[in-house]
C-alpha atoms as a PDB file:
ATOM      1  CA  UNK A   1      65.689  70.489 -74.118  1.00  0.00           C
ATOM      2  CA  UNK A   2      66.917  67.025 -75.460  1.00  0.00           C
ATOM      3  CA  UNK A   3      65.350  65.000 -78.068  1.00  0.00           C
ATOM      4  CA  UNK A   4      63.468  62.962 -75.763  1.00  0.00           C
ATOM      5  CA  UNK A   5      61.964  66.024 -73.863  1.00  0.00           C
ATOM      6  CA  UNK A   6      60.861  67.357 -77.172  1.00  0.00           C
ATOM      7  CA  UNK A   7      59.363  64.194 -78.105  1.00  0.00           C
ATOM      8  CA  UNK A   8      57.525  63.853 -74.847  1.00  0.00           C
ATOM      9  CA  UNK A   9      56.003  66.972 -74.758  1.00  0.00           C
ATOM     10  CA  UNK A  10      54.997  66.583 -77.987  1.00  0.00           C
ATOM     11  CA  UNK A  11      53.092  63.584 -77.135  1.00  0.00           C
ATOM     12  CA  UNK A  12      51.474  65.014 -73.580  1.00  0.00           C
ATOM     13  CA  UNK A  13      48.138  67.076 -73.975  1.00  0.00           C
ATOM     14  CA  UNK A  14      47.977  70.194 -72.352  1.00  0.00           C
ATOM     15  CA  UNK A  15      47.927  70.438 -68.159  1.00  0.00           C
ATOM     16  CA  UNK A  16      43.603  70.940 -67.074  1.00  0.00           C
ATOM     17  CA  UNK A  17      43.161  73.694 -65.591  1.00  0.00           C
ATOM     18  CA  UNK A  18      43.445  74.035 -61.227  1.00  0.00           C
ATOM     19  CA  UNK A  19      39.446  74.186 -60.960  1.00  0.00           C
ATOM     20  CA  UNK A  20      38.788  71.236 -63.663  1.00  0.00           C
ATOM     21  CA  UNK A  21      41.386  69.642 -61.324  1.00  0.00           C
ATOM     22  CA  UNK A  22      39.326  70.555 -58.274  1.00  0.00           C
ATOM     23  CA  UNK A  23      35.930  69.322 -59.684  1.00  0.00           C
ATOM     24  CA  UNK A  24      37.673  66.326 -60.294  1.00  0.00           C
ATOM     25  CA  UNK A  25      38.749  65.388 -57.226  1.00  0.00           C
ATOM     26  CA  UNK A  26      35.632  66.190 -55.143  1.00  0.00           C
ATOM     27  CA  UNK A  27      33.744  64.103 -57.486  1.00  0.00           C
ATOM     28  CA  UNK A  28      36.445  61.114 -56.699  1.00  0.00           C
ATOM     29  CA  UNK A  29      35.978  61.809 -52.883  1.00  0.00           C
ATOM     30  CA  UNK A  30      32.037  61.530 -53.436  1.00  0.00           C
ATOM     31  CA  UNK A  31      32.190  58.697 -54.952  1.00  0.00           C
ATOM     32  CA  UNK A  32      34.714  56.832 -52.646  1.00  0.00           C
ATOM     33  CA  UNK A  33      32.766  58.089 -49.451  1.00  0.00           C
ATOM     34  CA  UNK A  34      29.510  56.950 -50.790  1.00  0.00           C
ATOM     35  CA  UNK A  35      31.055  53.023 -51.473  1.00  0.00           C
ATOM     36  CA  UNK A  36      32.186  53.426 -47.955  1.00  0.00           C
ATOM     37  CA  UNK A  37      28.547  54.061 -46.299  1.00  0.00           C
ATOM     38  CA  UNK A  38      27.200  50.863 -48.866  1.00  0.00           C
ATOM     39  CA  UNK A  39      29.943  48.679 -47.370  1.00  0.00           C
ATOM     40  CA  UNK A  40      29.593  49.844 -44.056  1.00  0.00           C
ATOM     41  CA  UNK A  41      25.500  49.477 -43.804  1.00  0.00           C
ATOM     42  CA  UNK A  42      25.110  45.473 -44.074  1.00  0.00           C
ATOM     43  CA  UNK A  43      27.318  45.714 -41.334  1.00  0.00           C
ATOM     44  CA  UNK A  44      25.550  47.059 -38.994  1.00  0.00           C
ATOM     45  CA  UNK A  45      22.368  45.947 -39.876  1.00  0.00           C
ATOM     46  CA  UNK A  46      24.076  42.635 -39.881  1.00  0.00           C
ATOM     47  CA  UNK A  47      25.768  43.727 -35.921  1.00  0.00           C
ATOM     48  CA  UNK A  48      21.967  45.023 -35.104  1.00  0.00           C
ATOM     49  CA  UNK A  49      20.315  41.021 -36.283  1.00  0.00           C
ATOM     50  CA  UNK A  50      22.837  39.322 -34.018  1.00  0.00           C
ATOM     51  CA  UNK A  51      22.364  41.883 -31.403  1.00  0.00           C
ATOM     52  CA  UNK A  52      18.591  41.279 -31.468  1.00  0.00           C
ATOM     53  CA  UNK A  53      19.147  37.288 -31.499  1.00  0.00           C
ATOM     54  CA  UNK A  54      21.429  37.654 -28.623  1.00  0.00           C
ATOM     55  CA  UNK A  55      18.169  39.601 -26.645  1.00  0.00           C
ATOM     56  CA  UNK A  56      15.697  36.836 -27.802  1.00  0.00           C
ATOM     57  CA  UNK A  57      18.067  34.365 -26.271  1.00  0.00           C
ATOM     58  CA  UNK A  58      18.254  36.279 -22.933  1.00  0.00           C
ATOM     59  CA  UNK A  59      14.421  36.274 -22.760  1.00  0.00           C
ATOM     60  CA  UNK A  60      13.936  32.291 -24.126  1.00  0.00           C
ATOM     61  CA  UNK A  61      16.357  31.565 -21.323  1.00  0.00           C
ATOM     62  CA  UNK A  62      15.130  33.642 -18.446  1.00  0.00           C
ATOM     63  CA  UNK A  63      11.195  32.066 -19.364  1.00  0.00           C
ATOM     64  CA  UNK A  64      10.052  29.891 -16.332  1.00  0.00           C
ATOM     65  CA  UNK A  65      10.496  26.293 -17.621  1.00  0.00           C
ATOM     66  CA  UNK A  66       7.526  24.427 -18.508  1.00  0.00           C
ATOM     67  CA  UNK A  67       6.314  21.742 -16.012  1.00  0.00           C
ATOM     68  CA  UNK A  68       6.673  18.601 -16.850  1.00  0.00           C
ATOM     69  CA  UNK A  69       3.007  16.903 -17.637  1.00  0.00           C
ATOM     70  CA  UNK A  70       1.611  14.933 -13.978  1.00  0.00           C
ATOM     71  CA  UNK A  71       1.726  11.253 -14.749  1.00  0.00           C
ATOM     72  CA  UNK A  72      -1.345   9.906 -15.619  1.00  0.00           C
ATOM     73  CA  UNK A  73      -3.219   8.652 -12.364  1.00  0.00           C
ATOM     74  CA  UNK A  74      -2.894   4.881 -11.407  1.00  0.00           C
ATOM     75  CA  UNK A  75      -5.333   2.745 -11.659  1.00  0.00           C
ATOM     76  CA  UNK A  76      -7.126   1.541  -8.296  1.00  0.00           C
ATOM     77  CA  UNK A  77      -7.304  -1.749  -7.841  1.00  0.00           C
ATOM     78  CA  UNK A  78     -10.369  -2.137  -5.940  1.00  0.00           C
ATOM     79  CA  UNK A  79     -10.600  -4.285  -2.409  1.00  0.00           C
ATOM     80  CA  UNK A  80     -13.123  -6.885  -2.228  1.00  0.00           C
ATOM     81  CA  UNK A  81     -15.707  -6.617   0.032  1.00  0.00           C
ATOM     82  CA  UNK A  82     -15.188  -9.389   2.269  1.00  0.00           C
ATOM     83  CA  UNK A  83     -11.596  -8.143   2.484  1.00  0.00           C
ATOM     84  CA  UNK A  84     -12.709  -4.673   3.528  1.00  0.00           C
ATOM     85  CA  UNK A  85     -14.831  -5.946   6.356  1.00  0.00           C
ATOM     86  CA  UNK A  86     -11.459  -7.849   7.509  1.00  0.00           C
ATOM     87  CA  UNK A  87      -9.299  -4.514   7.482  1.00  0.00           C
ATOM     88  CA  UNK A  88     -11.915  -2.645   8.947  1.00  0.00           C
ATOM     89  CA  UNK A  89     -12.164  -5.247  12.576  1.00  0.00           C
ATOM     90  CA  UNK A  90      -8.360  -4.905  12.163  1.00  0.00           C
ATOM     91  CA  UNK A  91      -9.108  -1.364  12.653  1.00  0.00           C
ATOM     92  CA  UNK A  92     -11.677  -1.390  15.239  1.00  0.00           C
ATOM     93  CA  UNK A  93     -10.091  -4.416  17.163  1.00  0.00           C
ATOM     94  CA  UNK A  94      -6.463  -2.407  17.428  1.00  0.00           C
ATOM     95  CA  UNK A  95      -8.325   0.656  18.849  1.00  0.00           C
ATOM     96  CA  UNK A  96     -10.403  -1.442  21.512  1.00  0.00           C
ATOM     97  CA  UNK A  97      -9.278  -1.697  25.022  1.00  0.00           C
ATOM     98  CA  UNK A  98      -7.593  -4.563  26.417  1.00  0.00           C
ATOM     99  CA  UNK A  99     -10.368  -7.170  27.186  1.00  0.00           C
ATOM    100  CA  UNK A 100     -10.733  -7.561  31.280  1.00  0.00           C
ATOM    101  CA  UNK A 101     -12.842  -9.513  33.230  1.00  0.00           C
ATOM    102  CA  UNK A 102     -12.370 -12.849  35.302  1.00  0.00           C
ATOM    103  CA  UNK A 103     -13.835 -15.253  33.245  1.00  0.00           C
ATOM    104  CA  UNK A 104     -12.923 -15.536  29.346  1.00  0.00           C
ATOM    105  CA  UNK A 105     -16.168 -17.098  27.863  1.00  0.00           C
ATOM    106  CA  UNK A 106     -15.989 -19.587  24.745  1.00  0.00           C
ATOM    107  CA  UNK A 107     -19.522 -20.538  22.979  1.00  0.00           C
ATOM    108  CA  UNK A 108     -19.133 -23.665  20.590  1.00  0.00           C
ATOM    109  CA  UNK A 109     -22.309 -24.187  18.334  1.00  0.00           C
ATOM    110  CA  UNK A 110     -23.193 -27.009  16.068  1.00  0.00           C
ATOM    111  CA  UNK A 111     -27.380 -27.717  15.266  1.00  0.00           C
ATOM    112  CA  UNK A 112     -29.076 -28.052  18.351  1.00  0.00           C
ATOM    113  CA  UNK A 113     -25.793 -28.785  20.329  1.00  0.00           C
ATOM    114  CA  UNK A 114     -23.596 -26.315  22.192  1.00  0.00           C
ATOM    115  CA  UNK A 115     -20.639 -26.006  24.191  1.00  0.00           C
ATOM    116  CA  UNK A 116     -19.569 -23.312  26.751  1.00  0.00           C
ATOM    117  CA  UNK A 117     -16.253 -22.497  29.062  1.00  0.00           C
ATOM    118  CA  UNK A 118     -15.099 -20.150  31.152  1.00  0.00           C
ATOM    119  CA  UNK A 119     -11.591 -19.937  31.852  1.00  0.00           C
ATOM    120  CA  UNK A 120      -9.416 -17.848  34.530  1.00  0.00           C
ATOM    121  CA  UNK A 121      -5.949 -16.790  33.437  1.00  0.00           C
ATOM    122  CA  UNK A 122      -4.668 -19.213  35.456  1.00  0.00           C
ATOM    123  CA  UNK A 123      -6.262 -21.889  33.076  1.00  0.00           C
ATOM    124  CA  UNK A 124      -8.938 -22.878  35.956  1.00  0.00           C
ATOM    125  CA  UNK A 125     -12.276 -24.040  33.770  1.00  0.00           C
ATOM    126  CA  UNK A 126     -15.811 -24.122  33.453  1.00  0.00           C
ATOM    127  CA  UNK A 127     -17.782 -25.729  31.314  1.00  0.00           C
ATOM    128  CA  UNK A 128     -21.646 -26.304  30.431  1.00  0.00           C
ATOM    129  CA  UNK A 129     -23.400 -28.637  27.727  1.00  0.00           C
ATOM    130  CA  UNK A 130     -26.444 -30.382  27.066  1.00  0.00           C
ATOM    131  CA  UNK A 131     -25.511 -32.962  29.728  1.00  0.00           C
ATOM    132  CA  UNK A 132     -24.781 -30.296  32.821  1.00  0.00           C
ATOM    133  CA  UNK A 133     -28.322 -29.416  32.512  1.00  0.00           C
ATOM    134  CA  UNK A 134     -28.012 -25.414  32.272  1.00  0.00           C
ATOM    135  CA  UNK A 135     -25.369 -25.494  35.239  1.00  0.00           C
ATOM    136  CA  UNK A 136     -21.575 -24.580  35.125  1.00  0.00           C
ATOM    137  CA  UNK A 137     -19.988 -27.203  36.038  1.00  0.00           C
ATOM    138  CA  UNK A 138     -15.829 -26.715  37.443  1.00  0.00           C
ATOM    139  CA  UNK A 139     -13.725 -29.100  36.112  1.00  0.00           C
ATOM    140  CA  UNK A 140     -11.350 -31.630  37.355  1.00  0.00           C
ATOM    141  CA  UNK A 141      -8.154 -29.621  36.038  1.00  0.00           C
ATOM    142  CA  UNK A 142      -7.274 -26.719  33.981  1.00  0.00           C
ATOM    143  CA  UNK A 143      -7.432 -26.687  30.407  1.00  0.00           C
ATOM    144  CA  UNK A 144      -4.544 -24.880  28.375  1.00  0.00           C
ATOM    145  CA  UNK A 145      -5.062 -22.665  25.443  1.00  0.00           C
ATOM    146  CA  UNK A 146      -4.929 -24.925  22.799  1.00  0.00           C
ATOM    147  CA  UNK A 147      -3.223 -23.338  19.308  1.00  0.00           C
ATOM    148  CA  UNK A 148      -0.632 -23.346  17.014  1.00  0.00           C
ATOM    149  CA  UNK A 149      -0.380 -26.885  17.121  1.00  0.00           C
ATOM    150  CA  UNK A 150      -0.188 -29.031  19.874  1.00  0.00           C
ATOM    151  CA  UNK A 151       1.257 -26.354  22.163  1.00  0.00           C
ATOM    152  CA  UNK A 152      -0.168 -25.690  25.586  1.00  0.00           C
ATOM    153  CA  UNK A 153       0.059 -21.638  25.202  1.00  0.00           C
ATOM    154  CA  UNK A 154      -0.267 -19.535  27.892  1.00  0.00           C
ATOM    155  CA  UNK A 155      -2.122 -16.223  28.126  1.00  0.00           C
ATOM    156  CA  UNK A 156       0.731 -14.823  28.995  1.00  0.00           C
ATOM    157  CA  UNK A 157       2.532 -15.825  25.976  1.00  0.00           C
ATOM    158  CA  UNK A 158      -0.695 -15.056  23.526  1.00  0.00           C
ATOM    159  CA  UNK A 159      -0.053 -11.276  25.412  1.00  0.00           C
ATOM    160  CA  UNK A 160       3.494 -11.118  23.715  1.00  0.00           C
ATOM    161  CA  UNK A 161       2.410 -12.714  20.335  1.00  0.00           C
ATOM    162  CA  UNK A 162       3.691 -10.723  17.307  1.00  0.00           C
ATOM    163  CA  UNK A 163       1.460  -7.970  16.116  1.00  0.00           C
ATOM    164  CA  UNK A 164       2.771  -7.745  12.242  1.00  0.00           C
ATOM    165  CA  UNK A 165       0.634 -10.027  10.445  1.00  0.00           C
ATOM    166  CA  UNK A 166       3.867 -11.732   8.268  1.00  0.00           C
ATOM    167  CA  UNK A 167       5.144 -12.284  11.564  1.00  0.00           C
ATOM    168  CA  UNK A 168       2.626 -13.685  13.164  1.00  0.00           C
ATOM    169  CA  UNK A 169       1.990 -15.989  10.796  1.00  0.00           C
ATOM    170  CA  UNK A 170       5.096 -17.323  10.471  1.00  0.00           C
ATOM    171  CA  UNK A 171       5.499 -18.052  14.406  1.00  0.00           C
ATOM    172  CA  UNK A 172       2.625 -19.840  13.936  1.00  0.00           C
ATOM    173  CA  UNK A 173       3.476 -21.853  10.645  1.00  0.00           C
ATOM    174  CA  UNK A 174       7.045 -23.186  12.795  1.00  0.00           C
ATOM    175  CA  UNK A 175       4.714 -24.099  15.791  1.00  0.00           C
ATOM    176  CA  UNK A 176       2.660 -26.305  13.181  1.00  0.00           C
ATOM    177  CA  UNK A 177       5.515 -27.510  11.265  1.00  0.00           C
ATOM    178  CA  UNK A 178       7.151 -28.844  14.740  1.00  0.00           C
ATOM    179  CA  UNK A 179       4.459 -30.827  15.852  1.00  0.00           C
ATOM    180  CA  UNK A 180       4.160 -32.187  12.435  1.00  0.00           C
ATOM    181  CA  UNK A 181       1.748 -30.430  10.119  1.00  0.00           C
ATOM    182  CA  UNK A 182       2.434 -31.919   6.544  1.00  0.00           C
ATOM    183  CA  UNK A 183       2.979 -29.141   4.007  1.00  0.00           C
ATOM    184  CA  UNK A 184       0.097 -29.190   1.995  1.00  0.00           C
ATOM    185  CA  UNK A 185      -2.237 -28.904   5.234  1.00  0.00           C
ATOM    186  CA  UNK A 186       0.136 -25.910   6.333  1.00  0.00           C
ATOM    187  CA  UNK A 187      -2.313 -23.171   5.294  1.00  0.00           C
ATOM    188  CA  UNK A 188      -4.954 -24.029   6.233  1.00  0.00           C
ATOM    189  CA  UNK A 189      -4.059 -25.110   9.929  1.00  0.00           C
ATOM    190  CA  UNK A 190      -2.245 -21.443  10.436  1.00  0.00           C
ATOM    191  CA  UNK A 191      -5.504 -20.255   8.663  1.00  0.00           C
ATOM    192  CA  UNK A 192      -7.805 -22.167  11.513  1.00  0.00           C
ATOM    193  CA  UNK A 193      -5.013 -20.902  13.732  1.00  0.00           C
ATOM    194  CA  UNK A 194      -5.483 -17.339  12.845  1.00  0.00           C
ATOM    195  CA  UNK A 195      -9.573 -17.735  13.137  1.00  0.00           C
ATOM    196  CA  UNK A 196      -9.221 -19.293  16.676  1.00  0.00           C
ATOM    197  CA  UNK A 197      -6.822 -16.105  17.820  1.00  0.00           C
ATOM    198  CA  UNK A 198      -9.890 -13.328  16.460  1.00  0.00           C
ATOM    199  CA  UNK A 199     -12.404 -15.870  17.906  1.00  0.00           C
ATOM    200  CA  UNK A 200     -12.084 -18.523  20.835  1.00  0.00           C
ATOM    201  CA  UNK A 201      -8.298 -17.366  22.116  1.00  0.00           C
ATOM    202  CA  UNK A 202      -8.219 -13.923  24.922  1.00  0.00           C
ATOM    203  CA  UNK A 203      -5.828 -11.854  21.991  1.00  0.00           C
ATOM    204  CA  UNK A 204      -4.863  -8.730  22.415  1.00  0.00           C
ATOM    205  CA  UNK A 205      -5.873  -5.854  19.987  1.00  0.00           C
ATOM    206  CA  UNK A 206      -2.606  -5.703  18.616  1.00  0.00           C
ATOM    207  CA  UNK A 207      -2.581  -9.483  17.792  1.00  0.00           C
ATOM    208  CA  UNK A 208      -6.459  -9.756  16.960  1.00  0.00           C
ATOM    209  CA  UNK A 209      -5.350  -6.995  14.768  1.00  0.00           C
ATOM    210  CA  UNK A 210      -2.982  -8.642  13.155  1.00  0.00           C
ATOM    211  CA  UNK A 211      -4.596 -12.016  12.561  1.00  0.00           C
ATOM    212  CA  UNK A 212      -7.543  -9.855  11.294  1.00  0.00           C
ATOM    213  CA  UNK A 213      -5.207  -8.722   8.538  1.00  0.00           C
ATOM    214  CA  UNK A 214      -3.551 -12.153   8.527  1.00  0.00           C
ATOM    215  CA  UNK A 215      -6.726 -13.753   7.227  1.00  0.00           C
ATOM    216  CA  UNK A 216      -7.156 -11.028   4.522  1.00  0.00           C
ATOM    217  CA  UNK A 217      -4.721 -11.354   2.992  1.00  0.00           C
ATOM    218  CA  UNK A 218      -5.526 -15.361   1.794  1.00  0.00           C
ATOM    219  CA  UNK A 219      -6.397 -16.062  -1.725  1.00  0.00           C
ATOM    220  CA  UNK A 220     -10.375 -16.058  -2.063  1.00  0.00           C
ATOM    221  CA  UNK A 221     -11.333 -14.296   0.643  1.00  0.00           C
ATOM    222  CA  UNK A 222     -14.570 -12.820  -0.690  1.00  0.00           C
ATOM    223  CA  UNK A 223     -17.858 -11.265   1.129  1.00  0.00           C
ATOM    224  CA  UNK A 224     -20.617 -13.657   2.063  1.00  0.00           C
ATOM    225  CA  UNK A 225     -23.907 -13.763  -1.022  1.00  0.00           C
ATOM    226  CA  UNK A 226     -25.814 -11.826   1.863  1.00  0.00           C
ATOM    227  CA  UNK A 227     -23.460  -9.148   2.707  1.00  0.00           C
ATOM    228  CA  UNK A 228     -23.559 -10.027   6.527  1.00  0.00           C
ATOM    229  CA  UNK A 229     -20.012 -11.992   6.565  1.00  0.00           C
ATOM    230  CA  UNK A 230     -16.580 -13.064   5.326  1.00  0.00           C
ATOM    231  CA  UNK A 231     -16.597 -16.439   2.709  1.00  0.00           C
ATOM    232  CA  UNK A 232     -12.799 -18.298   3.572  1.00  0.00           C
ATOM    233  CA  UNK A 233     -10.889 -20.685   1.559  1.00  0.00           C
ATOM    234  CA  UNK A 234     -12.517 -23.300   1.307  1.00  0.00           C
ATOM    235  CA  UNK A 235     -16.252 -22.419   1.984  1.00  0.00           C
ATOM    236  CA  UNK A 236     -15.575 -21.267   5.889  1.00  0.00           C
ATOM    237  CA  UNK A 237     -17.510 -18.219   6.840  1.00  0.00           C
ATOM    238  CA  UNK A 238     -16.469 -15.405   9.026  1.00  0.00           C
ATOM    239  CA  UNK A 239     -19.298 -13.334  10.874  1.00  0.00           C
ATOM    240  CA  UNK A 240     -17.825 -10.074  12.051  1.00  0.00           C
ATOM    241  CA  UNK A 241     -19.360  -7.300  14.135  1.00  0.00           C
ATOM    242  CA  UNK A 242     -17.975  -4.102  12.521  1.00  0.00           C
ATOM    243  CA  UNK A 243     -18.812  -2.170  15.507  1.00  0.00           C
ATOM    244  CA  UNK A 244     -17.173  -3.900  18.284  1.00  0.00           C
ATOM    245  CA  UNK A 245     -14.453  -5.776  15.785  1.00  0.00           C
ATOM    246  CA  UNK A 246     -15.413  -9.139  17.412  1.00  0.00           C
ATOM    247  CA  UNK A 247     -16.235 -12.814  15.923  1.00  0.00           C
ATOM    248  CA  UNK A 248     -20.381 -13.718  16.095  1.00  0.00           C
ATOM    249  CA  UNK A 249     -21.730 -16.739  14.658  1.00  0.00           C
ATOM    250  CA  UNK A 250     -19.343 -18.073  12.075  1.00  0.00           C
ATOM    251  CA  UNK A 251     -18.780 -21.032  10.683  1.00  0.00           C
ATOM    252  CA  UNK A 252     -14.826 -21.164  11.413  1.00  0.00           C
ATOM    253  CA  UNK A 253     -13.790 -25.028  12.010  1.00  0.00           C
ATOM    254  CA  UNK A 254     -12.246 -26.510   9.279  1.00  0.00           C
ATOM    255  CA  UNK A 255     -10.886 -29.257   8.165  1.00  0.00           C
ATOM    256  CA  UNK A 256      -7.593 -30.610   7.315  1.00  0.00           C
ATOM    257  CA  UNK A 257      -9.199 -30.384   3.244  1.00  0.00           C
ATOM    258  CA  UNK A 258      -9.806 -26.692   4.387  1.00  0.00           C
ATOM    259  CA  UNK A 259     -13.260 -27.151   4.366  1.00  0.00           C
ATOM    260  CA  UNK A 260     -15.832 -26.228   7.330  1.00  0.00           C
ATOM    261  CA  UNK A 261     -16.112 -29.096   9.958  1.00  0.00           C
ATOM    262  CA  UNK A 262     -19.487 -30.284  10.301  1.00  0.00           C
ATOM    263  CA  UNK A 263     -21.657 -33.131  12.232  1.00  0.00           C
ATOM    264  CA  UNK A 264     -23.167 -35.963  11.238  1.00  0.00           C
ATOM    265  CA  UNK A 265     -26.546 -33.919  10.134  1.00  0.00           C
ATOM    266  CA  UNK A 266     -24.137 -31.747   7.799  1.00  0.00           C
ATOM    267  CA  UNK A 267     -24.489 -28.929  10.508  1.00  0.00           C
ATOM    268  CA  UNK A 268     -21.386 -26.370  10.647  1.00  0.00           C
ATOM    269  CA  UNK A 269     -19.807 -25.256  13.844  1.00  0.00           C
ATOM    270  CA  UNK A 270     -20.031 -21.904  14.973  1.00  0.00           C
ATOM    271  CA  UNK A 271     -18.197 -20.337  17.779  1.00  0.00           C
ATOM    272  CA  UNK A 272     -17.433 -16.883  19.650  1.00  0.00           C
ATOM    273  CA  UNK A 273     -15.680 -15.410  22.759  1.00  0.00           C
ATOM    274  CA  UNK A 274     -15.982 -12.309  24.961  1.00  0.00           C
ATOM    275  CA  UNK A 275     -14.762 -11.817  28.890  1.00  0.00           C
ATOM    276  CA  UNK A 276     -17.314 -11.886  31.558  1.00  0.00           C
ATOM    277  CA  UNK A 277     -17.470 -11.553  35.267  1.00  0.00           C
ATOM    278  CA  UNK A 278     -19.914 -14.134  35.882  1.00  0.00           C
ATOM    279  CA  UNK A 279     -20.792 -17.445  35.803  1.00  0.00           C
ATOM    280  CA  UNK A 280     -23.950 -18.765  35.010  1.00  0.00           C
ATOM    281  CA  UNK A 281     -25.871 -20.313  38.253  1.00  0.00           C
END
């Protein structure tokens, strides 16, 4: 032994004993396994919180989405009254059969006067007044339709008239406007024109219908004080039979103000149409 081996084991305690050793080193393993179960428990708690988040998200996303909340209703704008008797003869008149019979029959009333025709489709007339003294008397040459205008219309061109009411009442404004309506008269002669084709003119239902509609669709068109008829523009009133969709008793001349015609007593006209098969003897 050197120097430096004596010094050295000089220095060095004593070797422990194999079993102190032992003891020692189980203790060590203890201890180092139980740091490893600390570390590795946040862990998977930590893997068992994600795992649970994950299976809430499965079950938020598989949830039936909730409906979207209805819109809140619209409000109704309610029809006037003397517009829903107009719709309604619009109804009535486009379900009624087409009109037959040889004679179409025109009644004119104004105060005590009165004024009556009967007209064949082939424009052949009638007439009767105060003056015929209760008799039909034939006259000297046939009468045309008179409407939109000055035009001479046919039957067989009132058959073939347009049946949309936007329609219709432009055909009729470019009839006016041709034979020289001014503008600010234009309304109200394609209103009289309308109220002549539900009134005194043979129109079909689809047309009646139409001008039916036509007419409701005017600015102040309101329901007559007693409930029994249609006030116009103007102060014109519209008598309508809601059974039978057909024109009785109304006051429906006007003027070019727009106003009802009237005599010289202040008496409003009043006129209505239907087809017959006879003449009166």
């Amino acid at each position: 032994m050197n120097d430096l081996q004596t010094v050295r084991a000089a220095l060095l305690p004593d070797e422990p004993a194999q079993d102190v050793v032992d003891r020692s080193r189980h203790r060590l393993q203890n201890r180092m396994l139980g740091a490893r179960r600390r570390r590795v428990r946040p862990l998977a708690i930590g893997a068992g919180l994600v795992a649970a988040a994950a299976a809430a998200a499965v079950v938020v996303a598989t949830l039936p989405e909730t409906p979207a909340p209805a819109p809140p209703p619209q409000a109704v704008v309610p029809v006037d009254p003397g517009r829903q008797i107009l719709l309604a003869a619009a109804t009535v008149a486009e379900r009624a059969q087409v009109g037959t019979g040889k004679y179409w029959h025109t009644t004119t009333k104004v105060g005590k006067e009165s004024w009556e025709y009967w007209t064949t489709t082939d424009g052949q007339e009638w007439y009767r007044t105060s003056r015929t003294h209760g008799k039909a008397v034939l006259a000297s040459r046939p009468r045309p339709i008179r409407l939109n205008g000055d035009d001479d219309v046919t039957l067989s061109r009132i058959l073939t008239l347009p049946a949309d009411p936007a329609a219709l009442r432009d055909w009729l404004a470019e009839g006016l406007t041709r034979h020289g309506t001014v503008a600010n008269q234009l309304d109200t002669a394609v209103l009289q024109s309308l109220i002549d084709l539900v009134s005194t003119v043979p129109s079909p239902p689809a047309v009646r219908a139409a001008a039916f509609r036509a007419i409701a669709a005017y600015p102040d068109v309101s329901a007559s004080p007693d409930g029994k008829g249609v006030r116009l523009p103007g102060g014109g009133r519209l008598v309508v039979d809601p059974a039978t969709g057909q024109v009785d008793g109304s006051s429906v001349f006007l003027g070019p103000d727009g106003k009802p015609a009237h005599d010289a007593n202040g008496d409003t006209y009043a006129v209505s149409g239907e087809w017959t098969d006879d003449l009166p003897k």
